[in-house]
Protein backbone atom coordinates (compact mmCIF):
# COMPACT_ATOMS: atom_id res chain seq x y z
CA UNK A 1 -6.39 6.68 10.33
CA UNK A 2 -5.89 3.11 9.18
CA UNK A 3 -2.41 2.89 8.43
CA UNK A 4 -1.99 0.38 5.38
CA UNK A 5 1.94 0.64 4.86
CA UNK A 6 2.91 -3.19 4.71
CA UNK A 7 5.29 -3.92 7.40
CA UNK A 8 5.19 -7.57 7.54
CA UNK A 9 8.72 -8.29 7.08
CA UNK A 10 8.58 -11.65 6.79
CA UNK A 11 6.28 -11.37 3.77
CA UNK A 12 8.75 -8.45 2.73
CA UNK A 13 11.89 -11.01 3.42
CA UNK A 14 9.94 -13.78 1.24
CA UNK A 15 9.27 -11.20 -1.72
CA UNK A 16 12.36 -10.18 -2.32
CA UNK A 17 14.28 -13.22 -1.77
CA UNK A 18 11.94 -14.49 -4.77
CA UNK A 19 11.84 -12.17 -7.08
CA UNK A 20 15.35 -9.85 -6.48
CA UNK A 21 18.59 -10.43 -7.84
CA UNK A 22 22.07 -8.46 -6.86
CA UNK A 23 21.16 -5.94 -9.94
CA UNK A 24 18.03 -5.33 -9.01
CA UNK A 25 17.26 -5.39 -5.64
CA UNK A 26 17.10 -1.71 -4.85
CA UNK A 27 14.29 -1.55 -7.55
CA UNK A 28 12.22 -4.77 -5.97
CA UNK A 29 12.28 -2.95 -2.89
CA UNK A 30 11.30 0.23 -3.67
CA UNK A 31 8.56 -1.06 -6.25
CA UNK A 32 7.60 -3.61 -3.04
CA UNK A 33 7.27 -0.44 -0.37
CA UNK A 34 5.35 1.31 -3.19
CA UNK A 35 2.12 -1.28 -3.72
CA UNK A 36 2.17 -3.96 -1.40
CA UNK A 37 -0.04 -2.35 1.24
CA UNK A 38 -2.54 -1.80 -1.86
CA UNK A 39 -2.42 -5.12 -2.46
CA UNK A 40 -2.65 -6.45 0.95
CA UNK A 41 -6.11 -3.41 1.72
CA UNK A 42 -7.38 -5.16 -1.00
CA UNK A 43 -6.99 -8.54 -0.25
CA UNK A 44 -8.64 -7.73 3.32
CA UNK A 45 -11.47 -6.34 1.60
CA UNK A 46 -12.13 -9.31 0.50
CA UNK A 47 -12.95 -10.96 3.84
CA UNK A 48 -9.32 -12.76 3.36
CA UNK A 49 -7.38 -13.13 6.75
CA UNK A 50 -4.04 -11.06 7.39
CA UNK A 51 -2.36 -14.05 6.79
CA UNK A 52 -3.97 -14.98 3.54
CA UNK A 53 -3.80 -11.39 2.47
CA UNK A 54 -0.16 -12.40 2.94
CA UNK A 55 0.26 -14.63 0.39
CA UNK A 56 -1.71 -12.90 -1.91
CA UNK A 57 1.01 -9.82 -1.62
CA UNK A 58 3.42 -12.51 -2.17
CA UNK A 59 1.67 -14.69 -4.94
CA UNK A 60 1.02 -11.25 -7.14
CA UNK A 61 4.46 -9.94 -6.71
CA UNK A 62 5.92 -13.09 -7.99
CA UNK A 63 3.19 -12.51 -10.83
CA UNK A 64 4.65 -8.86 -11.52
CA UNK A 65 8.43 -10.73 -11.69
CA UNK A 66 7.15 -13.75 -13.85
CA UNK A 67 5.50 -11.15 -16.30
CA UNK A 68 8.42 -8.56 -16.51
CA UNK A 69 10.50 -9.96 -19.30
CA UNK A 70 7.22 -9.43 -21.82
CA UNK A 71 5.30 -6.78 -19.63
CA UNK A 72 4.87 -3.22 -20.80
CA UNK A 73 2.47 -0.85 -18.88
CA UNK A 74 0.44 0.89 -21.32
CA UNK A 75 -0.94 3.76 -19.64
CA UNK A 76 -3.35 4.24 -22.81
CA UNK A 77 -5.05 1.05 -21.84
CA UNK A 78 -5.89 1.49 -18.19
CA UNK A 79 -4.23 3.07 -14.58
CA UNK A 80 -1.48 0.72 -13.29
CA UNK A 81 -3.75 0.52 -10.11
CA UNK A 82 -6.64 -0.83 -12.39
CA UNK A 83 -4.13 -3.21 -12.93
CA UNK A 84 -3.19 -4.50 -9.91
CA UNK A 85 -6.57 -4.94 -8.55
CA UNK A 86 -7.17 -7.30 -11.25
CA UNK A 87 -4.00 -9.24 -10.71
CA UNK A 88 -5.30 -9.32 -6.66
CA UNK A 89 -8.94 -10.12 -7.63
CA UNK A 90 -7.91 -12.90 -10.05
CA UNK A 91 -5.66 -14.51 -7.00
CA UNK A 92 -8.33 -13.93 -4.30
CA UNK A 93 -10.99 -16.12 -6.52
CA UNK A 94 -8.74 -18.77 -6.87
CA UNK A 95 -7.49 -19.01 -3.00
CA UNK A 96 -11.24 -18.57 -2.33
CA UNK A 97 -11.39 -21.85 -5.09
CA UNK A 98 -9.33 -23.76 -2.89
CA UNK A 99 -10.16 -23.34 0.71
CA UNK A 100 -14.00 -23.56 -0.11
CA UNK A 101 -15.32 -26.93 -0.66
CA UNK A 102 -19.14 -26.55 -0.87
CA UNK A 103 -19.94 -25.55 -4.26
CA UNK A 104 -22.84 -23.17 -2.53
CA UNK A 105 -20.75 -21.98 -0.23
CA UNK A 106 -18.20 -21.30 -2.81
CA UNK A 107 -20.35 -19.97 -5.22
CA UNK A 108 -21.24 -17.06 -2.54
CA UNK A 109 -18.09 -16.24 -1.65
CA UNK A 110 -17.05 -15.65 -5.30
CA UNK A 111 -20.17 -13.39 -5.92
CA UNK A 112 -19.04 -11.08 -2.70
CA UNK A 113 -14.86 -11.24 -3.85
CA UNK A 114 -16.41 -9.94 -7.81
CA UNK A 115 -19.07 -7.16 -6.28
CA UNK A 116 -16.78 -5.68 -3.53
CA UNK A 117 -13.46 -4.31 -2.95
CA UNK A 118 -10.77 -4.36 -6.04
CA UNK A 119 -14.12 -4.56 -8.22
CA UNK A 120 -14.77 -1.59 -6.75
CA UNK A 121 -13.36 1.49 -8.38
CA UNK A 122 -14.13 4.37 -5.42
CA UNK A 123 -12.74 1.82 -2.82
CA UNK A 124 -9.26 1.09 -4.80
CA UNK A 125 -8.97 4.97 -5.62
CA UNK A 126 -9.69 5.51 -1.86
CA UNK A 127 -7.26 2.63 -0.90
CA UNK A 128 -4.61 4.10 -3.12
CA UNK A 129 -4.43 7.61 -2.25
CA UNK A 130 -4.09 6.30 1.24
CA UNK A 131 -1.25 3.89 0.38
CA UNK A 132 0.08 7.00 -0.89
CA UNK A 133 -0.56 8.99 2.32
CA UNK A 134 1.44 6.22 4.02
CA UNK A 135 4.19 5.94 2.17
CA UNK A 136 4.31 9.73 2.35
CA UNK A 137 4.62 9.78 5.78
CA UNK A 138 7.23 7.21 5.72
CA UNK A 139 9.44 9.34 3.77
CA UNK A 140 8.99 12.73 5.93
CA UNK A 141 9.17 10.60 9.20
CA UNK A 142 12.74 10.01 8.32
CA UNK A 143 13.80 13.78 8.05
CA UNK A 144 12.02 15.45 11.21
CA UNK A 145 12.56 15.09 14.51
CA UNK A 146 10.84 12.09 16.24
CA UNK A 147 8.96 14.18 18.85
CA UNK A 148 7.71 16.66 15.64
CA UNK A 149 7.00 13.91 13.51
CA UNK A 150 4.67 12.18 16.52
CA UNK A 151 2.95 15.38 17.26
CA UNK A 152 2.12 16.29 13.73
CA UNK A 153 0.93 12.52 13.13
CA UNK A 154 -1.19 13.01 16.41
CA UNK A 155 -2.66 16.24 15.45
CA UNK A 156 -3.36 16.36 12.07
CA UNK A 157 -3.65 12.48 11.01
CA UNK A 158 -5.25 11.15 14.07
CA UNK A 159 -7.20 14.30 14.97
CA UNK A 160 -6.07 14.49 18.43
CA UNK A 161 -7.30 17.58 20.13
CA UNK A 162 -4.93 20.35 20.13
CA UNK A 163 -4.34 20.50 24.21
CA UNK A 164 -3.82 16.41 24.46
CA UNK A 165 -1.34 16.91 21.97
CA UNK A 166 0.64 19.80 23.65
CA UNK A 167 0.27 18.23 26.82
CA UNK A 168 1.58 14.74 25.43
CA UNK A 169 4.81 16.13 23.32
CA UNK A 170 5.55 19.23 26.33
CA UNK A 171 5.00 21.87 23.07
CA UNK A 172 3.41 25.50 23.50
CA UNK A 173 0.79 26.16 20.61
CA UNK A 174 2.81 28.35 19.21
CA UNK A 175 5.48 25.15 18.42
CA UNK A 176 2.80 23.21 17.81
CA UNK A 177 1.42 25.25 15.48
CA UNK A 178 4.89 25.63 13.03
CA UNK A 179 5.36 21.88 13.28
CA UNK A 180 2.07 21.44 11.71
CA UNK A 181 2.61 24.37 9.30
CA UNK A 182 5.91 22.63 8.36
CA UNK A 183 5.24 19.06 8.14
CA UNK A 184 1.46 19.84 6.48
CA UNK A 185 3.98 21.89 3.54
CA UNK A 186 6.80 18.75 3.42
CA UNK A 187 3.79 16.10 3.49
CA UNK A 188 1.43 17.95 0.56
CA UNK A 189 4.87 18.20 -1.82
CA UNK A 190 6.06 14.25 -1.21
CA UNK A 191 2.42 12.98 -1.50
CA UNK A 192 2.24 14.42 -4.52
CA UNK A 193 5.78 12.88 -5.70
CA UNK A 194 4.39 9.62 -4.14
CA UNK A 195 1.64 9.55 -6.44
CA UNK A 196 3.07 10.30 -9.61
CA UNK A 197 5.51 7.60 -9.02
CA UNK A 198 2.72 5.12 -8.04
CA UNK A 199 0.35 6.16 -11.25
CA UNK A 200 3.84 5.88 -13.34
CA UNK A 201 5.83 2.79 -12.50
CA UNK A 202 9.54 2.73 -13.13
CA UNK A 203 9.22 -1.46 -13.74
CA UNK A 204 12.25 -3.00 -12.25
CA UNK A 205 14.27 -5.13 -14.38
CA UNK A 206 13.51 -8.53 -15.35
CA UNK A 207 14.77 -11.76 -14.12
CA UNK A 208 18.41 -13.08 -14.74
């Protein structure tokens, strides 16, 4: 599995330094932890480099806090993901503007960033359940024991072959079994609380 939880702190640091204030920091960080690995998949789809992705995770955030004081999400209008990957595609033409010189060259690039990735609605649905999936795992990872949580990740996530993974974490398939019984139950319940907070934004607060 390609994990696509953003935990580039530095970008994180940046982000919130720039957009949070004392009253709403909490919210910036939660709304951050929520999207900004779908904004950074999508941003490498585009043939951008992890470190360009970068600042287009920071250049759209600052977008979201610029926007708040008159933004409302109409859900009637569009899925906040939708969204997003036109806030992302919009930034990736315009970096792709200014590090391209040759007007052919240029011209190319802006063809591929408009017929792949964010313009692509199976790809952002795909990217966004597995944000989802991430940030899921995130949660439960806190709550289990770290031996558990590493066997389930290795057995059902990765696909690692029952015996490797009883070997690896000293567990009897019996053990190995309930762990994955458990954590499979916990993971199904928060990834569905993951995604109906990601498909219905609580918007932190504006600016002061």
């Amino acid at each position: 599995m390609t994990y696509r939880y953003f935990n580039n702190e530095s970008t994180h640091s940046s982000v919130i330094r720039a957009v949070a204030n004392t009253e709403n920091e909490a919210a910036w960080q939660r709304f951050f932890d929520l999207y900004a690995g779908f904004i950074f998949s999508l941003a490498r789809s585009k043939g951008l480099k992890p470190e360009d992705a970068d600042d287009i995770v920071q250049i759209v955030f600052t977008d979201l806090a610029r926007n708040l004081p008159t933004f409302q999400y109409d859900r009637s209008k569009g899925k906040f993901r939708s969204y997003l990957a036109a806030l992302v595609n919009w930034r990736v033409i315009d970096r792709l503007k200014a590090v391209r010189r040759d007007a052919d060259l240029k011209a190319d690039f802006m063809e591929e960033a408009k017929a792949t990735g964010p313009g692509d609605d199976e790809f952002a649905d795909r990217e966004w359940k597995a944000v989802a999936m991430d940030n899921a795992l995130r949660r439960i990872k806190s709550s289990v024991r770290p031996e558990h949580y590493a066997a389930f990740v290795a057995s059902t996530v990765e696909g690692q072959d029952t015996e490797t993974v009883m070997k690896l974490y000293n567990l009897s398939r019996d053990n190995l079994y309930q762990i994955r019984k458990r954590l499979s139950e916990r993971l199904r319940k928060v990834m569905s609380e993951v995604l109906a907070e990601m498909d219905n934004p609580d918007m932190p607060g504006p600016l002061t």
